[in-house]
PDB file of N, CA and C in Angstrom:
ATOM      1  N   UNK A   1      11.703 -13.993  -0.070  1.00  0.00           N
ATOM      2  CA  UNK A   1      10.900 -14.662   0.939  1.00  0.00           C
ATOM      3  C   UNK A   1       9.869 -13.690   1.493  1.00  0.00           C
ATOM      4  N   UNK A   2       8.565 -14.104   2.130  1.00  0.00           N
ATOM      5  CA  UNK A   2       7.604 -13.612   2.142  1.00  0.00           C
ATOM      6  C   UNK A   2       6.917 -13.852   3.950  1.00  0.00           C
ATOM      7  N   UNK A   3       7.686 -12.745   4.475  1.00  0.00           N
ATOM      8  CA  UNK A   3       7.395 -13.500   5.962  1.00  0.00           C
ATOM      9  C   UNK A   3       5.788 -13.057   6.147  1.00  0.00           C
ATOM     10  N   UNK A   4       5.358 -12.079   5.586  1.00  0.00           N
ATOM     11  CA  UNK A   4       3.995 -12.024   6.185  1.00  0.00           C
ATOM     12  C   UNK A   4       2.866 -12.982   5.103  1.00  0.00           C
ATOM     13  N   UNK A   5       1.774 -13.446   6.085  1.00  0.00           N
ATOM     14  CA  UNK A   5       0.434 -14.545   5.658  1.00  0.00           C
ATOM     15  C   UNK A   5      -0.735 -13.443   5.107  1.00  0.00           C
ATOM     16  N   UNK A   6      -0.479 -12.044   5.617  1.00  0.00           N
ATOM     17  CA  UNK A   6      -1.644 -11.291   5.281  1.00  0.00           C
ATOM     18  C   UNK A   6      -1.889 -10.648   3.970  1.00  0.00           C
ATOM     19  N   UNK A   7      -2.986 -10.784   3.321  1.00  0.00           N
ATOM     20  CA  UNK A   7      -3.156 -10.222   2.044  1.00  0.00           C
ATOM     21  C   UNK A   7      -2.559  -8.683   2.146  1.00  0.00           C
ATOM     22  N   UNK A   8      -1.689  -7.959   0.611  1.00  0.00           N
ATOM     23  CA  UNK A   8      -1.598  -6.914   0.793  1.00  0.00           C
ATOM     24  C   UNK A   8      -2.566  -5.974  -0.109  1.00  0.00           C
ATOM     25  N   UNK A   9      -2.629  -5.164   0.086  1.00  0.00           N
ATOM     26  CA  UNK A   9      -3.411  -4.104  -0.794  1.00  0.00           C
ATOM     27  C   UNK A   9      -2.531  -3.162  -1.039  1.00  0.00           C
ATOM     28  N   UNK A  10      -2.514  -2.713  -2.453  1.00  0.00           N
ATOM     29  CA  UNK A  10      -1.925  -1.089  -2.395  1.00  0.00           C
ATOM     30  C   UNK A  10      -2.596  -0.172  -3.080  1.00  0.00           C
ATOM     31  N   UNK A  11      -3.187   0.788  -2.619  1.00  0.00           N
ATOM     32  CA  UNK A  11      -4.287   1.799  -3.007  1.00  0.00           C
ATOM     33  C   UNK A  11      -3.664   3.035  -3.487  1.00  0.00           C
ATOM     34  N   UNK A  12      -3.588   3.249  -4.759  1.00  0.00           N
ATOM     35  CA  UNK A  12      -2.367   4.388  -5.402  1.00  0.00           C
ATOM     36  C   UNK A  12      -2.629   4.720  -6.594  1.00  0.00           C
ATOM     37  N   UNK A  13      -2.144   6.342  -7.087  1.00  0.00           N
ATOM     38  CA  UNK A  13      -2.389   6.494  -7.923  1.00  0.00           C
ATOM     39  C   UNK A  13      -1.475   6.076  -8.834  1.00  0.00           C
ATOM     40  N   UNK A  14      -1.209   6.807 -10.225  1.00  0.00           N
ATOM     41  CA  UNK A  14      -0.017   6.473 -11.354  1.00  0.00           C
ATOM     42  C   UNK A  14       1.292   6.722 -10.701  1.00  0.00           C
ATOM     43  N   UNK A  15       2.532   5.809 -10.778  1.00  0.00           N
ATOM     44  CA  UNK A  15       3.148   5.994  -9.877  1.00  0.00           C
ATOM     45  C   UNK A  15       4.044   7.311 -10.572  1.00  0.00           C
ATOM     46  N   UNK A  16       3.598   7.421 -12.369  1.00  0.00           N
ATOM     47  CA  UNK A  16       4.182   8.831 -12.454  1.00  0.00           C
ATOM     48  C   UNK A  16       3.982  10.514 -11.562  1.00  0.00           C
ATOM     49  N   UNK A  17       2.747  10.174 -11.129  1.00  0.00           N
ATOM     50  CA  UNK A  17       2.314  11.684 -10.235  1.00  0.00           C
ATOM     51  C   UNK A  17       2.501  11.389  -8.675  1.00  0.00           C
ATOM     52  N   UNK A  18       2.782   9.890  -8.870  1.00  0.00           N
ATOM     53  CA  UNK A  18       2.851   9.813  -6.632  1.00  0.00           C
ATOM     54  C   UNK A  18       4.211   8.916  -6.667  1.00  0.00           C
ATOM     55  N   UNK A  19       5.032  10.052  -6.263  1.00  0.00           N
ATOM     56  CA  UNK A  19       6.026   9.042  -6.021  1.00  0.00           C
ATOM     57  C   UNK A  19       5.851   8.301  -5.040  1.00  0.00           C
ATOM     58  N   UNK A  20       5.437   8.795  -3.797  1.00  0.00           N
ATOM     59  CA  UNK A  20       5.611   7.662  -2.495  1.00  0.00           C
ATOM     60  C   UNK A  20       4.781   6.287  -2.585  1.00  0.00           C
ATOM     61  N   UNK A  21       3.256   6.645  -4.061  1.00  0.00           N
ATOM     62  CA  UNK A  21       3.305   5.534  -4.464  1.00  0.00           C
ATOM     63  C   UNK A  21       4.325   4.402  -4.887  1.00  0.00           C
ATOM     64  N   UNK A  22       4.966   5.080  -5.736  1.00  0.00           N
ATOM     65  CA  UNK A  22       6.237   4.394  -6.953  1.00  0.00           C
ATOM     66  C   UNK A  22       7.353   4.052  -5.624  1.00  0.00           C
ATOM     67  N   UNK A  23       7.495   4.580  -4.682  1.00  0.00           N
ATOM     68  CA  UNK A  23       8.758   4.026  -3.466  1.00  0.00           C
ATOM     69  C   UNK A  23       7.762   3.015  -2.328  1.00  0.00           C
ATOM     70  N   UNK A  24       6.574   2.888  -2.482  1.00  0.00           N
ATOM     71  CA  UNK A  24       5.578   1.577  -1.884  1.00  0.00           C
ATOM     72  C   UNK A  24       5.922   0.391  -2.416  1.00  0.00           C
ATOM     73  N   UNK A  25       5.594   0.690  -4.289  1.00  0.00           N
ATOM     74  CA  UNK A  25       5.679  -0.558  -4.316  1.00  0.00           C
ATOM     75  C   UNK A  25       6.731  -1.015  -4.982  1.00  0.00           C
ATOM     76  N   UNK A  26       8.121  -0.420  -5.182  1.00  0.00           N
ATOM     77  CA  UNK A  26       9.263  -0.592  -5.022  1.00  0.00           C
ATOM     78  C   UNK A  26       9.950  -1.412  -3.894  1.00  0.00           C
ATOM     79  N   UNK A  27       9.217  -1.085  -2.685  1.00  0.00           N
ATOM     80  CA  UNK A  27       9.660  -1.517  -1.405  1.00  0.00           C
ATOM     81  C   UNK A  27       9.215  -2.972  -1.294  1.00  0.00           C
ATOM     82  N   UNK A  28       8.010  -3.451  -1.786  1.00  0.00           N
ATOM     83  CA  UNK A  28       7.434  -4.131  -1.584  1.00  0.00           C
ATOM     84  C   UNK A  28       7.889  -5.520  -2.889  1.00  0.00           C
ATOM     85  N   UNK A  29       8.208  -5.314  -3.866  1.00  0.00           N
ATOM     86  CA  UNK A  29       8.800  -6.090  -4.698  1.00  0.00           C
ATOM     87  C   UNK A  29      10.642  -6.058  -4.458  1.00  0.00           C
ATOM     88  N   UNK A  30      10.956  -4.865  -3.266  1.00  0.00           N
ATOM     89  CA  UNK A  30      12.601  -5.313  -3.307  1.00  0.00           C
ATOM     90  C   UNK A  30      12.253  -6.473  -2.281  1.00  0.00           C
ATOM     91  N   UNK A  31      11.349  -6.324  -1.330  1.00  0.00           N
ATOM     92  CA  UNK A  31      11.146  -7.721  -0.469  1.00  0.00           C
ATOM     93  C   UNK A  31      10.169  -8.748  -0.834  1.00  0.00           C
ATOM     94  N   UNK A  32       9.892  -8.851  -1.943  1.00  0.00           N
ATOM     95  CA  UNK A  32       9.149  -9.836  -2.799  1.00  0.00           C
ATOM     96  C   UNK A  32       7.830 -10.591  -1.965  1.00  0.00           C
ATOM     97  N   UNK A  33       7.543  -9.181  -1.391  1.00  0.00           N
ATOM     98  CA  UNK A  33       5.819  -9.143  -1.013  1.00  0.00           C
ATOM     99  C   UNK A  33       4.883  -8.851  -2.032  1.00  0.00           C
ATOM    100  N   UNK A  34       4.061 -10.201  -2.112  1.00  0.00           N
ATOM    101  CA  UNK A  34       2.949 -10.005  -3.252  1.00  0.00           C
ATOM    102  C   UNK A  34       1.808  -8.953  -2.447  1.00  0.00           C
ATOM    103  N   UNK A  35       1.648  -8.270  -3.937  1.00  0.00           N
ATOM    104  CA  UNK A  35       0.336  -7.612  -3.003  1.00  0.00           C
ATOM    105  C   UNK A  35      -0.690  -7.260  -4.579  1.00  0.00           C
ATOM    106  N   UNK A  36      -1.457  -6.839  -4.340  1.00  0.00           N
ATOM    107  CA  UNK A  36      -2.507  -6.527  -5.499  1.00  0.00           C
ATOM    108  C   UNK A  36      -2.708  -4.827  -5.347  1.00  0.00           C
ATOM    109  N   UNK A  37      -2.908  -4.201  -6.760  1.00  0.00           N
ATOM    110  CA  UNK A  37      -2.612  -2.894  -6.624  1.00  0.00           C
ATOM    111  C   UNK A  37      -4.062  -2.309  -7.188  1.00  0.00           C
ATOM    112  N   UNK A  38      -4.506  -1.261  -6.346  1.00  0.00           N
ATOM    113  CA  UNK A  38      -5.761  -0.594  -6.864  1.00  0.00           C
ATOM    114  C   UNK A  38      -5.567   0.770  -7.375  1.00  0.00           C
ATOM    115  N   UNK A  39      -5.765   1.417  -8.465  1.00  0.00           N
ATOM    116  CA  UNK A  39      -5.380   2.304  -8.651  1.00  0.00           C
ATOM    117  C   UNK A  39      -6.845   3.325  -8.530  1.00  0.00           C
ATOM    118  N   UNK A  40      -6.692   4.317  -7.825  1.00  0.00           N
ATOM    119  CA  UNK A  40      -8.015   5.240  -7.213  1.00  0.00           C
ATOM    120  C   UNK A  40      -8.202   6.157  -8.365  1.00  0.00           C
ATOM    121  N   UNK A  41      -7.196   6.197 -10.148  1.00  0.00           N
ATOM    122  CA  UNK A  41      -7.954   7.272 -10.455  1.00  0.00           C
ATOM    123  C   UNK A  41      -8.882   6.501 -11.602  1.00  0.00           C
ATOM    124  N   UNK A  42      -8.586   4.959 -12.166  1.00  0.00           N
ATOM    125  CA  UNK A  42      -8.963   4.360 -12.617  1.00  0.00           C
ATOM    126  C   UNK A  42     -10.379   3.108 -11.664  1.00  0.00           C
ATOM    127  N   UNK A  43      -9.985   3.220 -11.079  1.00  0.00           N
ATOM    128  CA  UNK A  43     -11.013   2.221  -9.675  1.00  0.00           C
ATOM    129  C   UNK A  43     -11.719   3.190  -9.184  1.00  0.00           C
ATOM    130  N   UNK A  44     -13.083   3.626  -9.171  1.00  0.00           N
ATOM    131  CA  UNK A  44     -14.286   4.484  -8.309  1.00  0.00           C
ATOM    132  C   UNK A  44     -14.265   3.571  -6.814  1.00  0.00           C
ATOM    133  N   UNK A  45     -14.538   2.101  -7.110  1.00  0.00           N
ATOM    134  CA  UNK A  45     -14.649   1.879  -5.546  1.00  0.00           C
ATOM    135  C   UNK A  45     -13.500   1.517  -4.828  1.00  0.00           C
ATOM    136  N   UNK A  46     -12.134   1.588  -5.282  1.00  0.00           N
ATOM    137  CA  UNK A  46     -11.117   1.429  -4.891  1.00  0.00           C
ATOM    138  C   UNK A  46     -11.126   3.021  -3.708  1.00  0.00           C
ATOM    139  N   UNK A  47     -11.158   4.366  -4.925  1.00  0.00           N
ATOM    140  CA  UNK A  47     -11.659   5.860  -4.328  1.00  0.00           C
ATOM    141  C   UNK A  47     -12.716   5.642  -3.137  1.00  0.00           C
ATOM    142  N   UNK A  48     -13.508   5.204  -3.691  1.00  0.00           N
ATOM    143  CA  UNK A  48     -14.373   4.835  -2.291  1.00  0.00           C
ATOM    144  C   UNK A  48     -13.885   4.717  -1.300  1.00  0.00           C
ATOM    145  N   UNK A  49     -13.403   3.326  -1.298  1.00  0.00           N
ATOM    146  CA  UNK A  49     -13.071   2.630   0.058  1.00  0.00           C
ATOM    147  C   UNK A  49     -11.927   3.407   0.904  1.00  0.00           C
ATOM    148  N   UNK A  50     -11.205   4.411  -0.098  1.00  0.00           N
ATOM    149  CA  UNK A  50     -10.176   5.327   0.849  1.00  0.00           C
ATOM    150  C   UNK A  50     -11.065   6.103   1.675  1.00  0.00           C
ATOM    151  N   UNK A  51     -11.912   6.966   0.400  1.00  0.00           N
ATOM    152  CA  UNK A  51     -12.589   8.048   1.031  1.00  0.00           C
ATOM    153  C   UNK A  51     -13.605   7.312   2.717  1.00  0.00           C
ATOM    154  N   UNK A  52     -14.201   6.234   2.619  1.00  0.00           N
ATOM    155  CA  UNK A  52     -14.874   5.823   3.970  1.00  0.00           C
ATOM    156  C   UNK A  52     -13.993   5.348   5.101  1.00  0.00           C
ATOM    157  N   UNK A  53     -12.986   4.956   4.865  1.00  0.00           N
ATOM    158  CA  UNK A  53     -11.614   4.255   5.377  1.00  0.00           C
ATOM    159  C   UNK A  53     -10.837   5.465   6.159  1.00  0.00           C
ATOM    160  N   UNK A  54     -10.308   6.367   5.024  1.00  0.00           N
ATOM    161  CA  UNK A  54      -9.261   7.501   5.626  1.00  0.00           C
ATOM    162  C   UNK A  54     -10.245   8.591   5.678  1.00  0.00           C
ATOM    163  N   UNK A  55     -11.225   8.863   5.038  1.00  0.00           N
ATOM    164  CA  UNK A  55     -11.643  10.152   5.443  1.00  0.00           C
ATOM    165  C   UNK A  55     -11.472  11.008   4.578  1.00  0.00           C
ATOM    166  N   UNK A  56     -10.358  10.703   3.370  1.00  0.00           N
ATOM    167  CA  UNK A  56      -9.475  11.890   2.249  1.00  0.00           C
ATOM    168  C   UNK A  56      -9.505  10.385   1.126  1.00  0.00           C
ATOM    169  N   UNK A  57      -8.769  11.611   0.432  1.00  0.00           N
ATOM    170  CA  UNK A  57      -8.201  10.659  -1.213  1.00  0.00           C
ATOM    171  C   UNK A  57      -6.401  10.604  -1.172  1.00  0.00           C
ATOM    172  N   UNK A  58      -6.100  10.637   0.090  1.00  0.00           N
ATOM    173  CA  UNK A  58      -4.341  10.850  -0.289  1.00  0.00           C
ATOM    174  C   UNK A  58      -3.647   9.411  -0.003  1.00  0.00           C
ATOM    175  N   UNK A  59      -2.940   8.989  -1.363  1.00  0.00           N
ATOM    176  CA  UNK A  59      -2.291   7.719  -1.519  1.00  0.00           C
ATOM    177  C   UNK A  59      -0.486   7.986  -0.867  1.00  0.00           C
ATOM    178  N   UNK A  60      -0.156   7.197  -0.921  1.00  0.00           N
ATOM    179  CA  UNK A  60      -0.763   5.325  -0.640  1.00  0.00           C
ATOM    180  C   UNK A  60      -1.552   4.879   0.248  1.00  0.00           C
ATOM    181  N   UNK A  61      -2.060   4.160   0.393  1.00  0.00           N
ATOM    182  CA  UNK A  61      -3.045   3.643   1.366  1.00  0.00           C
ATOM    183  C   UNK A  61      -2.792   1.905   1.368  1.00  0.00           C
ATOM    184  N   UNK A  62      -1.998   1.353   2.273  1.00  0.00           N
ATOM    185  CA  UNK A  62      -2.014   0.245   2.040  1.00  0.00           C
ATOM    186  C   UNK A  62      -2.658  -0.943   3.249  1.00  0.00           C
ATOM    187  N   UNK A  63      -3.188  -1.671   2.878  1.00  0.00           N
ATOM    188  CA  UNK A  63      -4.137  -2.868   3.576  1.00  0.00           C
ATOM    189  C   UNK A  63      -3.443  -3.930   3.520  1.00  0.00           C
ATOM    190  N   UNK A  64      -2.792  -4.286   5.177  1.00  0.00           N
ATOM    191  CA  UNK A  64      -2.477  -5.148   5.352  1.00  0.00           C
ATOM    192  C   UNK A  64      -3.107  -6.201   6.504  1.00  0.00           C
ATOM    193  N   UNK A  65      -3.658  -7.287   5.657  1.00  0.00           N
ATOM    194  CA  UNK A  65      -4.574  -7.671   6.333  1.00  0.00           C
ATOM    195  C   UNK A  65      -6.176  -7.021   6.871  1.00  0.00           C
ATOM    196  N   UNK A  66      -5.672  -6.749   7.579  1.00  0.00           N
ATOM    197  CA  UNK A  66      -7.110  -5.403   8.285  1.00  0.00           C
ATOM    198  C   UNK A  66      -6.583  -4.351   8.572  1.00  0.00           C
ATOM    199  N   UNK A  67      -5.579  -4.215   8.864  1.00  0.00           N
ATOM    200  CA  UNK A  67      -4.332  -2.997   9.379  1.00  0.00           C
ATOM    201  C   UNK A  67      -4.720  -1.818   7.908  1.00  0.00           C
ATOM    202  N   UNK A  68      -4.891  -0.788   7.992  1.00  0.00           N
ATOM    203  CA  UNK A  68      -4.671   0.086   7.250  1.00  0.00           C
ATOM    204  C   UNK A  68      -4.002   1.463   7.600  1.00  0.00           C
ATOM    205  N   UNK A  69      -2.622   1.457   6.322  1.00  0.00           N
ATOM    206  CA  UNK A  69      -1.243   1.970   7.090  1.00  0.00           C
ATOM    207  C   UNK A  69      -1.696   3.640   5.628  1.00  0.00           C
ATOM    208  N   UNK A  70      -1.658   4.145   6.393  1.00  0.00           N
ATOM    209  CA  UNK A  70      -1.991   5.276   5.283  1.00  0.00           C
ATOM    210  C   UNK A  70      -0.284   5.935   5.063  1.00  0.00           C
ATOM    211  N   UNK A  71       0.365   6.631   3.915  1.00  0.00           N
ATOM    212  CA  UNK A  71       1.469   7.230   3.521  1.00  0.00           C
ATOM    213  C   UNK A  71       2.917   5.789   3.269  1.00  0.00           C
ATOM    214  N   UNK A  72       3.652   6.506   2.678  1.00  0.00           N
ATOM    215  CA  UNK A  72       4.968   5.481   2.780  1.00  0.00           C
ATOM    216  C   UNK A  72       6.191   5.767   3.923  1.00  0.00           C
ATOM    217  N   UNK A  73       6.168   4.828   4.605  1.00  0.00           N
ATOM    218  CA  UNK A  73       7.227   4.566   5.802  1.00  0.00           C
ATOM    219  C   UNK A  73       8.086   3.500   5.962  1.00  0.00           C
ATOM    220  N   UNK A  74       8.589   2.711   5.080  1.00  0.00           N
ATOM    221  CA  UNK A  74       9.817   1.974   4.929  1.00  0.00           C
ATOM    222  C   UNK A  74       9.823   1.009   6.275  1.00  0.00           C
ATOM    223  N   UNK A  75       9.845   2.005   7.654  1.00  0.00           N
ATOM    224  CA  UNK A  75      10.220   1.541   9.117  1.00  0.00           C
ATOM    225  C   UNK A  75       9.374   0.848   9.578  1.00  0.00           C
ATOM    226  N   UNK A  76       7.860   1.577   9.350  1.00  0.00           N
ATOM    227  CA  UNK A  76       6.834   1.017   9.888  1.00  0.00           C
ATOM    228  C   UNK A  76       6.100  -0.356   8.819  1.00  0.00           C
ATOM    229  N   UNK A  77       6.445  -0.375   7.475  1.00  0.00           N
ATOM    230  CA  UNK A  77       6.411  -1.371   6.388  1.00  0.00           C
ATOM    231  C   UNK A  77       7.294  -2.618   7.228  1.00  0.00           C
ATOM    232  N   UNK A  78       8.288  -2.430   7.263  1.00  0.00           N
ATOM    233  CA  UNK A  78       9.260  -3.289   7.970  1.00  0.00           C
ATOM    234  C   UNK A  78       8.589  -4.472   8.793  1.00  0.00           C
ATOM    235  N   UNK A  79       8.157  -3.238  10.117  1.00  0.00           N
ATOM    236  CA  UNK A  79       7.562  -3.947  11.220  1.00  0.00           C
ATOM    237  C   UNK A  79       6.308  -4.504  10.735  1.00  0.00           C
ATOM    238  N   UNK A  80       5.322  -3.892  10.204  1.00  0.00           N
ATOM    239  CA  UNK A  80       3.625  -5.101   9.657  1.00  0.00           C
ATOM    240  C   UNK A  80       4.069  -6.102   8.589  1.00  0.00           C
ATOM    241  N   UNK A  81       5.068  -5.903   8.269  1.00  0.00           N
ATOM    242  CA  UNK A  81       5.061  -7.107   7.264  1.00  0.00           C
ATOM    243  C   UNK A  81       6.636  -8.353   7.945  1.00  0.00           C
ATOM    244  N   UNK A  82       6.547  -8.226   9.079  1.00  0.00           N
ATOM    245  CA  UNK A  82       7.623  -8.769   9.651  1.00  0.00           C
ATOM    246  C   UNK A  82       8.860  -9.251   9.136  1.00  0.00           C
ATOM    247  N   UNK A  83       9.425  -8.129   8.604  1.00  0.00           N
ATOM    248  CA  UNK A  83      10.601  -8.305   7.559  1.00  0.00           C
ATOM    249  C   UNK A  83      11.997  -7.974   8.873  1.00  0.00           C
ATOM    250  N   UNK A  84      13.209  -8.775   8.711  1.00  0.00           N
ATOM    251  CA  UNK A  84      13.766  -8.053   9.408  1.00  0.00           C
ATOM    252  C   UNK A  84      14.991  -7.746   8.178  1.00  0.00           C
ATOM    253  N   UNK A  85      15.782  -6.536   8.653  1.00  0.00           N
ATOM    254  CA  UNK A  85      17.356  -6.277   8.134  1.00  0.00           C
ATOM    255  C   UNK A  85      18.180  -7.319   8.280  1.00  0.00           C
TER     256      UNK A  85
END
């Protein structure tokens, strides 16, 4: 089930070199949140939009809704995507 309405984004590299990529969107398919995945070393304006957004190139970077949650945090995933335990 899919409690949140907001589009997700996940902005990441191969999840072989980023893990906290590979534990994003792990997290996100154990709670069967659709989201669409950009990968920054294959996507230039995916890279872009971090670099004007965060300021850096460091993944994950995920867009929820308008919310942009930079790193992986399980706790704080929880709460924007209104999942409860």
């Amino acid at each position: 089930m899919c409690p949140t309405k907001a589009e997700v984004i996940v902005y990441s590299a191969h999840e072989s070199i980023c893990v906290p990529c590979r534990e994003t969107e792990e997290f996100l398919r154990a709670h069967q949140i659709p989201y669409e995945r950009k990968d920054i070393v294959e996507d230039p304006e995916a890279l872009e939009f971090l670099v004007i957004t965060n300021g850096a190139e460091s993944v994950p970077v995920l867009r929820v809704g308008r919310k942009i949650l930079v790193g992986f945090d399980a706790g704080i995933l929880r709460r924007e995507l209104g999942l409860d335990d």
